[in-house]
N, C-alpha and C. Protein backbone atom coordinates (compact mmCIF):
# COMPACT_ATOMS: atom_id res chain seq x y z
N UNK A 1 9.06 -40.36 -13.43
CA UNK A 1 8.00 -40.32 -12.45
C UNK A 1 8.06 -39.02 -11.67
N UNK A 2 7.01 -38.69 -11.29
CA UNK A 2 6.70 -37.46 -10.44
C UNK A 2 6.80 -38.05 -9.29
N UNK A 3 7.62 -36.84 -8.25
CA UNK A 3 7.34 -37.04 -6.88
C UNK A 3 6.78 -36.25 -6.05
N UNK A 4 6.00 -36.83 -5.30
CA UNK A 4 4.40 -36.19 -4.52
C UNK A 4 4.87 -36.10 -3.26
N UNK A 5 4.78 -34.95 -2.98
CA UNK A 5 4.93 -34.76 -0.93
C UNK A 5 3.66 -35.00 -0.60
N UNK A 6 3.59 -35.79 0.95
CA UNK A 6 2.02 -35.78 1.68
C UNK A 6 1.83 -34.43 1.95
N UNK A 7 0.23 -33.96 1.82
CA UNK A 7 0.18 -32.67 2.33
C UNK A 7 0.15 -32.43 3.75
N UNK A 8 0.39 -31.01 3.93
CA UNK A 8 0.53 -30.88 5.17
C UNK A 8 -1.06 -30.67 5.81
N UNK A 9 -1.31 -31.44 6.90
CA UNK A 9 -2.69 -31.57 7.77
C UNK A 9 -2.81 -30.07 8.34
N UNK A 10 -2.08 -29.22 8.65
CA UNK A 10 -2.19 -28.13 8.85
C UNK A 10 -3.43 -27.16 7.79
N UNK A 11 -2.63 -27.75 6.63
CA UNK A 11 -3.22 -26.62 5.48
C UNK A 11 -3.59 -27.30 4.39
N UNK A 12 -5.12 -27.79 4.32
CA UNK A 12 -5.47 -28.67 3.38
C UNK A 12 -5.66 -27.94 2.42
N UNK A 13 -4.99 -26.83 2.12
CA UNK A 13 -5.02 -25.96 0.63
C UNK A 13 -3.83 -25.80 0.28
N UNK A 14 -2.73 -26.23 0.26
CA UNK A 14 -1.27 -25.97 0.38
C UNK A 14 -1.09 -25.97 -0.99
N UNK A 15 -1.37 -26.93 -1.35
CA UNK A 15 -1.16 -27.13 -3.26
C UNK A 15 -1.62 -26.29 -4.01
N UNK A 16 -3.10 -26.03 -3.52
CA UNK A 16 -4.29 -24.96 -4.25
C UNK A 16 -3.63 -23.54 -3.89
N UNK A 17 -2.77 -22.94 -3.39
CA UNK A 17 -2.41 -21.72 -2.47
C UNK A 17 -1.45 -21.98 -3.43
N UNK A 18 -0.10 -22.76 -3.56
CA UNK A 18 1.33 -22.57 -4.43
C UNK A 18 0.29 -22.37 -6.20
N UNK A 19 -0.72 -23.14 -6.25
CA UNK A 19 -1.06 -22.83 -7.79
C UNK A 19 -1.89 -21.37 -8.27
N UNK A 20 -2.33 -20.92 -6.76
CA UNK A 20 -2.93 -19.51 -7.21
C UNK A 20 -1.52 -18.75 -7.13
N UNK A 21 -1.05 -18.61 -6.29
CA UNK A 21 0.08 -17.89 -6.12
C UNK A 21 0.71 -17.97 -7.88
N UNK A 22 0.99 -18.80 -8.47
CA UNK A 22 1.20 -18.86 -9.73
C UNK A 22 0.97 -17.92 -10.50
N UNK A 23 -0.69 -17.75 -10.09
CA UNK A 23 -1.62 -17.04 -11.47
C UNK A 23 -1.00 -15.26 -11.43
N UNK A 24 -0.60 -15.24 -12.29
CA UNK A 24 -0.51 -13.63 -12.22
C UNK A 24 -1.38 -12.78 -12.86
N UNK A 25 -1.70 -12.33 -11.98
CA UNK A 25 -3.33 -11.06 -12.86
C UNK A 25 -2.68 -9.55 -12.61
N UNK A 26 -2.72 -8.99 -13.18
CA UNK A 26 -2.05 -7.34 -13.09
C UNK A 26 -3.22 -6.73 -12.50
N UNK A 27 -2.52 -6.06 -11.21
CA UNK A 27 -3.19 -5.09 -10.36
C UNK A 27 -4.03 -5.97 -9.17
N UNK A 28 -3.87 -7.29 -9.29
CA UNK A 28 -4.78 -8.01 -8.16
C UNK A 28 -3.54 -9.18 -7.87
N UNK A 29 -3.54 -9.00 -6.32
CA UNK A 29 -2.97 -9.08 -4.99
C UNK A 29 -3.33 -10.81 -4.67
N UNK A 30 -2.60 -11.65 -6.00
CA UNK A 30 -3.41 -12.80 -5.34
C UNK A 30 -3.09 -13.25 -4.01
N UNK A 31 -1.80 -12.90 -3.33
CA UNK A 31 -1.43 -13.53 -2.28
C UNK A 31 -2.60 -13.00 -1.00
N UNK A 32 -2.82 -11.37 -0.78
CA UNK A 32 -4.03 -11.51 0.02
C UNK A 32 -5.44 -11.78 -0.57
N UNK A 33 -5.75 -11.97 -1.26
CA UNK A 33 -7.24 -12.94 -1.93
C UNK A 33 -6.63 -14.40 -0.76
N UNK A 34 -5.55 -14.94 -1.20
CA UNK A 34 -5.57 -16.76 -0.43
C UNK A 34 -5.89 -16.08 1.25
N UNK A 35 -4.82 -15.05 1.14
CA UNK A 35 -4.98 -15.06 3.13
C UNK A 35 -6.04 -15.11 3.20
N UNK A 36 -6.95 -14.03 2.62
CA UNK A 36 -8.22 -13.65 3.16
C UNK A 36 -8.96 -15.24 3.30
N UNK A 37 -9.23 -15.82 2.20
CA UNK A 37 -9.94 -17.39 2.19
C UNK A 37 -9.45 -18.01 3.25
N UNK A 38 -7.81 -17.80 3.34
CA UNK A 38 -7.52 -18.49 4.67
C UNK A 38 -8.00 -18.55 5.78
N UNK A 39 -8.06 -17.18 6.13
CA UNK A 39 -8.93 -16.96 7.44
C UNK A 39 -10.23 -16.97 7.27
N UNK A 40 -10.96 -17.11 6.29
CA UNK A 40 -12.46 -17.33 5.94
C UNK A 40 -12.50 -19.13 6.62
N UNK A 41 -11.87 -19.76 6.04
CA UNK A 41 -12.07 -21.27 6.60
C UNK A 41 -11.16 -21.43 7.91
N UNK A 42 -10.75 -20.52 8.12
CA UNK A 42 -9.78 -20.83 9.97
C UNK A 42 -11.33 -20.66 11.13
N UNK A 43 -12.00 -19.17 10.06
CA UNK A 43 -13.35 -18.80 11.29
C UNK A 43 -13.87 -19.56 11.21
N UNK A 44 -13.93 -19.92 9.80
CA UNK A 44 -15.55 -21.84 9.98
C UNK A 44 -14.86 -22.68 10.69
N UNK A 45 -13.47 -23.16 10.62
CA UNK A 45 -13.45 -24.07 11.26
C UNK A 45 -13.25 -23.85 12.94
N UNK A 46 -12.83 -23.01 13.42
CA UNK A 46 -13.18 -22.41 14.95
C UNK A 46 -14.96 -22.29 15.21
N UNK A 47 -15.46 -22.06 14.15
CA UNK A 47 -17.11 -21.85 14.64
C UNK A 47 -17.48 -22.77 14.56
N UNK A 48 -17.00 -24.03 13.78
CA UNK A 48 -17.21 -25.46 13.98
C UNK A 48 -17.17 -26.10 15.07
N UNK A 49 -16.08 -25.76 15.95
CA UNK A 49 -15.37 -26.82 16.47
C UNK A 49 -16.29 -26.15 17.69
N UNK A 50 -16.30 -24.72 18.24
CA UNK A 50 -17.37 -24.12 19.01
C UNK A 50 -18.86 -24.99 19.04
N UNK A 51 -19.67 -25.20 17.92
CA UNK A 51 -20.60 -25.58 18.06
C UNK A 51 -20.44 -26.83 18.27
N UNK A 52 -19.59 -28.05 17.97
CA UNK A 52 -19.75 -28.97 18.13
C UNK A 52 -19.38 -29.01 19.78
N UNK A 53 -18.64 -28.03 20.58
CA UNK A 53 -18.80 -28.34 22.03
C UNK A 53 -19.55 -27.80 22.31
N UNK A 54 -20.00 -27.01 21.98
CA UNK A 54 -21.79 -26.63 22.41
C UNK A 54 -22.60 -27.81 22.61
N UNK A 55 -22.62 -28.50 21.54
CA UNK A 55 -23.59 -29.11 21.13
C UNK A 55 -23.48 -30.66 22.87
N UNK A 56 -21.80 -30.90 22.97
CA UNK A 56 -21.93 -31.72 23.59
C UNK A 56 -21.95 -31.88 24.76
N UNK A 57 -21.65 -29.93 25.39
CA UNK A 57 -22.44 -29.66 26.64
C UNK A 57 -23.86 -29.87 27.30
N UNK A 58 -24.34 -29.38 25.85
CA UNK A 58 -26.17 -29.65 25.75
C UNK A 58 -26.50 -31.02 26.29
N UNK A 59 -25.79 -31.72 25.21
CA UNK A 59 -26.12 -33.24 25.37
C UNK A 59 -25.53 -33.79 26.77
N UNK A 60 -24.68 -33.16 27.71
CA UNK A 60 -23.97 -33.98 28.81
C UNK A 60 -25.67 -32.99 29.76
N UNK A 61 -25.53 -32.29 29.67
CA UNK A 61 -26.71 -31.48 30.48
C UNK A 61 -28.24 -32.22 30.05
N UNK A 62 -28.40 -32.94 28.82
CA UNK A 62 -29.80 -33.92 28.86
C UNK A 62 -29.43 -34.71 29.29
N UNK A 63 -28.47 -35.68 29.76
CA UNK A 63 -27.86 -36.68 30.33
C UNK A 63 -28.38 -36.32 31.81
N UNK A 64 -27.64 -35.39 32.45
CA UNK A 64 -27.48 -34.87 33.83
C UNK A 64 -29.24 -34.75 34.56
N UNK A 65 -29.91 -34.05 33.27
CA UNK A 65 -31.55 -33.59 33.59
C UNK A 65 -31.89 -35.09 33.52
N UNK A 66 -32.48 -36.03 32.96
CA UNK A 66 -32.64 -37.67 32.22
C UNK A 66 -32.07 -38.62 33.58
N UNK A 67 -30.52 -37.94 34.21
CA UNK A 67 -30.76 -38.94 35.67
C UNK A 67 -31.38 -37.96 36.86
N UNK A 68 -31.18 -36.84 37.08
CA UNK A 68 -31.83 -36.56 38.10
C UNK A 68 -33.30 -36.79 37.61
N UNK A 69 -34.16 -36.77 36.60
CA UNK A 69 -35.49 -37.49 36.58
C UNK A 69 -35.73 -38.46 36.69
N UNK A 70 -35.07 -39.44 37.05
CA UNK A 70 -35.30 -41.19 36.90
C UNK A 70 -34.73 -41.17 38.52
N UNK A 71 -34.14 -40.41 39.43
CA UNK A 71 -33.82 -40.16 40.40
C UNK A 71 -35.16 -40.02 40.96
N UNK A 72 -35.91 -38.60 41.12
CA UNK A 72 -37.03 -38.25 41.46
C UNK A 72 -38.20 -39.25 41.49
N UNK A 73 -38.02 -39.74 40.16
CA UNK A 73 -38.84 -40.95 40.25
C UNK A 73 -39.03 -41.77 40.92
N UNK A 74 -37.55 -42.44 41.78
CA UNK A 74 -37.35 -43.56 42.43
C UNK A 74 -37.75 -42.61 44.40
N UNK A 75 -37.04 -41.56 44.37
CA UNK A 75 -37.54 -41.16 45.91
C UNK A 75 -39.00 -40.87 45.83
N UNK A 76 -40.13 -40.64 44.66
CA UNK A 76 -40.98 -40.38 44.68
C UNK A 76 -41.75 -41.65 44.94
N UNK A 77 -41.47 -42.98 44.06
CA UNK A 77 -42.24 -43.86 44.93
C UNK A 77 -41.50 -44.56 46.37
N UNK A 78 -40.88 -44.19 46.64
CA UNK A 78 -40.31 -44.85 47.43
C UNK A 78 -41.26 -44.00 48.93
N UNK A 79 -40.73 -42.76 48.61
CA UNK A 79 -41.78 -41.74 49.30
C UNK A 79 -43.43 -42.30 50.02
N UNK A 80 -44.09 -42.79 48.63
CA UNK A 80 -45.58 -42.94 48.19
C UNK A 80 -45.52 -44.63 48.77
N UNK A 81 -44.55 -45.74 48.42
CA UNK A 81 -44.51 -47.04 49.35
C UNK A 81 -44.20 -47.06 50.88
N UNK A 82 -43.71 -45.70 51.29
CA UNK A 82 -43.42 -46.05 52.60
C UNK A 82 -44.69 -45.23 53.36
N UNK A 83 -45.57 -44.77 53.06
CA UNK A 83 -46.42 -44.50 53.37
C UNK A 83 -47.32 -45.66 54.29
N UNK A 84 -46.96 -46.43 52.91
CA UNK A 84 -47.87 -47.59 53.48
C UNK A 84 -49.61 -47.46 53.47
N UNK A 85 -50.02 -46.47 53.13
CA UNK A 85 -51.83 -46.25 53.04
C UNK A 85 -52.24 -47.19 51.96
N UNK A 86 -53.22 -48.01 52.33
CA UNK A 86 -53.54 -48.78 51.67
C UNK A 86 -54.82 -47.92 49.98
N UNK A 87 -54.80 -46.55 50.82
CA UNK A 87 -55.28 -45.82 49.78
C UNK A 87 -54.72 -44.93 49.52
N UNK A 88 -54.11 -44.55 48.34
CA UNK A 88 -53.00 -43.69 47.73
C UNK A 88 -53.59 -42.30 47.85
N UNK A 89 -52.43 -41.60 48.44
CA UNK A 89 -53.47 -40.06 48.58
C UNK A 89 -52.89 -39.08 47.64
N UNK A 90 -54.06 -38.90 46.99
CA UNK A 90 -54.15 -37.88 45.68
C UNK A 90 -53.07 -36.59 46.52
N UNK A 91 -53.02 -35.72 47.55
CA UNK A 91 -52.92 -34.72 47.40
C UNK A 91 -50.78 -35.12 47.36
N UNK A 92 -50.48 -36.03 47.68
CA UNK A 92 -48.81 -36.45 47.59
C UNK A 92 -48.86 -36.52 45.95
N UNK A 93 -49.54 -37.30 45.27
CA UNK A 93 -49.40 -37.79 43.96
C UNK A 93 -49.35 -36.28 42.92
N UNK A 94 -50.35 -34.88 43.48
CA UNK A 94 -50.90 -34.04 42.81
C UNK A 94 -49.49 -33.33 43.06
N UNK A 95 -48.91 -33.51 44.18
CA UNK A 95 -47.39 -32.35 44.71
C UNK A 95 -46.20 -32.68 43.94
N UNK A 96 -46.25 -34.27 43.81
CA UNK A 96 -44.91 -35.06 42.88
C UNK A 96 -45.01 -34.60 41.46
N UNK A 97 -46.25 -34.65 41.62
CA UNK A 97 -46.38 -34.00 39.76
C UNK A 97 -46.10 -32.51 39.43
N UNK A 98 -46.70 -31.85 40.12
CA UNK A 98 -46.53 -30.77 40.00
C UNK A 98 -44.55 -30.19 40.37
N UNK A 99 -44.26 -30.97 41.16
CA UNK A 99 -42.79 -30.92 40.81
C UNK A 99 -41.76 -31.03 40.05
N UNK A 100 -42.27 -32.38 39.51
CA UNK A 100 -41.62 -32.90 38.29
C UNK A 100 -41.86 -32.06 36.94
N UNK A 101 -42.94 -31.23 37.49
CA UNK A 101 -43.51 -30.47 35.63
C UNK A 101 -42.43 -29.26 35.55
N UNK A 102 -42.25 -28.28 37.12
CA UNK A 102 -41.85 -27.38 37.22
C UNK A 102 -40.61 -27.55 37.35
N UNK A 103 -39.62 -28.76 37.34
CA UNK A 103 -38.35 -29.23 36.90
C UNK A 103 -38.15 -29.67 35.57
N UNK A 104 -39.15 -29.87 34.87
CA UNK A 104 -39.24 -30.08 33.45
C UNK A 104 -39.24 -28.87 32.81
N UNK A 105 -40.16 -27.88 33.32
CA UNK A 105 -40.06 -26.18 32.32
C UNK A 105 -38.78 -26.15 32.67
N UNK A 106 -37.70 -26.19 33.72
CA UNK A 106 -37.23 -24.92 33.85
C UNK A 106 -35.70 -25.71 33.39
N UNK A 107 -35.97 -27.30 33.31
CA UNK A 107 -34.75 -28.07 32.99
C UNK A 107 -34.65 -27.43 30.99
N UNK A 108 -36.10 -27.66 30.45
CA UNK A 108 -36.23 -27.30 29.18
C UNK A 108 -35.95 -25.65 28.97
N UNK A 109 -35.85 -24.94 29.91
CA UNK A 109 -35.18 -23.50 29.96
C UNK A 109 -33.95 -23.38 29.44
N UNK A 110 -33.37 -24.24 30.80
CA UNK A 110 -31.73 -24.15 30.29
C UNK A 110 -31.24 -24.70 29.77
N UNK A 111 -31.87 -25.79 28.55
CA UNK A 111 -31.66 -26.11 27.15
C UNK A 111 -31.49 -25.57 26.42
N UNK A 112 -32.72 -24.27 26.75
CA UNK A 112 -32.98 -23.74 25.15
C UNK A 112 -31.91 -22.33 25.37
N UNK A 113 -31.93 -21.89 26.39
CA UNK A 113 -30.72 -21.19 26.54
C UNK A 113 -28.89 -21.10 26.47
N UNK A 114 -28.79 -22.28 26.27
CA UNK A 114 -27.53 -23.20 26.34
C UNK A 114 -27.87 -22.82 24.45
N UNK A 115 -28.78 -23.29 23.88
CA UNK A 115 -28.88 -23.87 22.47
C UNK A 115 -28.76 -22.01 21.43
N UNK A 116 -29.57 -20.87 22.46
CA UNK A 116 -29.31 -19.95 22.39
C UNK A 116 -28.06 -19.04 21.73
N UNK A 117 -27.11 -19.53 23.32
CA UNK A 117 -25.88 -19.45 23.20
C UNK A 117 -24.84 -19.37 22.81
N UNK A 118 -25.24 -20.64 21.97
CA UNK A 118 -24.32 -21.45 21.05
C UNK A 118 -24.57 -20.61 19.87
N UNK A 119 -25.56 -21.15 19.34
CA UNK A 119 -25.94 -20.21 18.12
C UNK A 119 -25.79 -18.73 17.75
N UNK A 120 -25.89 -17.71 18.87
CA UNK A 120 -25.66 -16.55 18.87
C UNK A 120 -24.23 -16.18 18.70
N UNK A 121 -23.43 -17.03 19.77
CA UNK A 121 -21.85 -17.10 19.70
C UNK A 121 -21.23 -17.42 18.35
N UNK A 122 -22.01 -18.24 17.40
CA UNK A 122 -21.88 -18.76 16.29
C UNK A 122 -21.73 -17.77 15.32
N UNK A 123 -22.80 -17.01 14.95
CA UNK A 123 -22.95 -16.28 14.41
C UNK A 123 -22.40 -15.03 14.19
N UNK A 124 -21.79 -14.58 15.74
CA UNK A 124 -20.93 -13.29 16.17
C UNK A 124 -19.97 -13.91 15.29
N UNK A 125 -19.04 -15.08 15.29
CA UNK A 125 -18.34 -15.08 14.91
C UNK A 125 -18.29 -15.35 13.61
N UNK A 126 -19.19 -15.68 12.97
CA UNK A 126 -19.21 -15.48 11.40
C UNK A 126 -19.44 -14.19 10.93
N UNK A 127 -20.25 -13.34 11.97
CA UNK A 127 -20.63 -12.15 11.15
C UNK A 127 -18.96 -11.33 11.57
N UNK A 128 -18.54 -11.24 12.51
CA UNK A 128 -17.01 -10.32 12.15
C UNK A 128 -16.37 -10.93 11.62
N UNK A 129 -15.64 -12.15 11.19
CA UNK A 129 -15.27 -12.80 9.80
C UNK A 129 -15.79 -12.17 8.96
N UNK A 130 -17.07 -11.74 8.47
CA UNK A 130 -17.40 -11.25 7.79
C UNK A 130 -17.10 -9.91 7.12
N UNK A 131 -17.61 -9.32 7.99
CA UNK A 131 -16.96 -7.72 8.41
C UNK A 131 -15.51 -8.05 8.08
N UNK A 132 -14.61 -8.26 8.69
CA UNK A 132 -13.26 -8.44 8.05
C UNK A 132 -13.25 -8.67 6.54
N UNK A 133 -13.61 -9.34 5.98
CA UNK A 133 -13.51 -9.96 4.56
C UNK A 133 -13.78 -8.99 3.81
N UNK A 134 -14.94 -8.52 4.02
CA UNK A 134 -15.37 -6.99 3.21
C UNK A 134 -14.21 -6.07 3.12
N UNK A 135 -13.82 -5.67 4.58
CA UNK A 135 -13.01 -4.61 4.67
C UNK A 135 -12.01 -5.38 3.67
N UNK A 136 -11.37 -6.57 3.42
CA UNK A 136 -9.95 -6.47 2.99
C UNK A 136 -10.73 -6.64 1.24
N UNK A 137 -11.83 -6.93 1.42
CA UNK A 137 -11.94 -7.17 -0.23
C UNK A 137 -12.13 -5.19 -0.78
N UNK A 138 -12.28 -4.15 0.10
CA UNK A 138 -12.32 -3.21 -0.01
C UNK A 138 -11.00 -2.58 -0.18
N UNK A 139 -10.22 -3.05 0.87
CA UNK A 139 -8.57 -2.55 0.45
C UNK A 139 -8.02 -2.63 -0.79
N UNK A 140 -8.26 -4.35 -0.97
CA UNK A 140 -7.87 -4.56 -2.45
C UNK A 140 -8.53 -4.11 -3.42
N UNK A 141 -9.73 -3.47 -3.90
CA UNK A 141 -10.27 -2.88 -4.45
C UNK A 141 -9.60 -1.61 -5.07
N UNK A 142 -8.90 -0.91 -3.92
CA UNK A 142 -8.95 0.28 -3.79
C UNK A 142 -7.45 0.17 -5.01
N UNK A 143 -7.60 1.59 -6.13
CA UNK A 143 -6.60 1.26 -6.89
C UNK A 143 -4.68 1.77 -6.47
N UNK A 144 -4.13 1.48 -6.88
CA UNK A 144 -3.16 1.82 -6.14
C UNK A 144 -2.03 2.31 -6.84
């Protein structure tokens, strides 16, 4: 019988890394080919883990916007019942609205700026991962 080590959670390529390491090709460097991949999936998984707290800032910030609107709501009639006018006056009703709209653009602002953010930050960091990878697939290129 064969005996199997658990892999290590660190490095879910551990096995795949000892079997390239194996391959011998003349004049190519398999050990930096793995680094390089290595750090190719270290940046995804850091740009992962980035967006997914992006993502759940966003979502604690629609949370945060979602009660202060159900807030507004409640001092707004409460506002409009303690009035007490048995005829509701348009120009309170026309001011609440117009409040609530101009807390709505500017709540949907710093959504889309937050969402911005994320994405841009995302990308920086894939594109110099990138840039790196080139450069080392250029080193190794180079004959020696």
């Amino acid at each position: 019988m064969s005996k199997t080590t658990p892999a290590d959670p660190a490095n879910p390529f551990g096995d795949l890394t000892k079997m390239f390491e194996q391959v011998k090709v003349p004049g190519v460097d398999m050990g930096a080919i793995i680094e390089s991949r290595r750090k190719d999936m270290e940046a995804l998984m850091a740009t992962n883990k980035a967006t997914f707290e992006s993502m759940q800032q966003i979502a604690a910030k629609q949370a945060e916007i979602f009660a202060q609107a159900m807030q507004s709501v409640q001092d707004g009639v409460k506002t409009l019942v303690q009035g007490g006018a048995a005829v509701p006056d348009p120009a309170k009703h026309a001011e609440l609205a117009r409040k609530a709209y101009d807390k709505a653009v500017g709540d949907m602002g710093a959504l889309a700026e937050m969402a911005r953010k994320a994405q841009a930050d995302a990308m920086a960091s894939i594109t110099e991962r990138a840039t790196q990878s080139l450069q080392e697939f250029k080193a190794l290129a180079k004959p020696k």
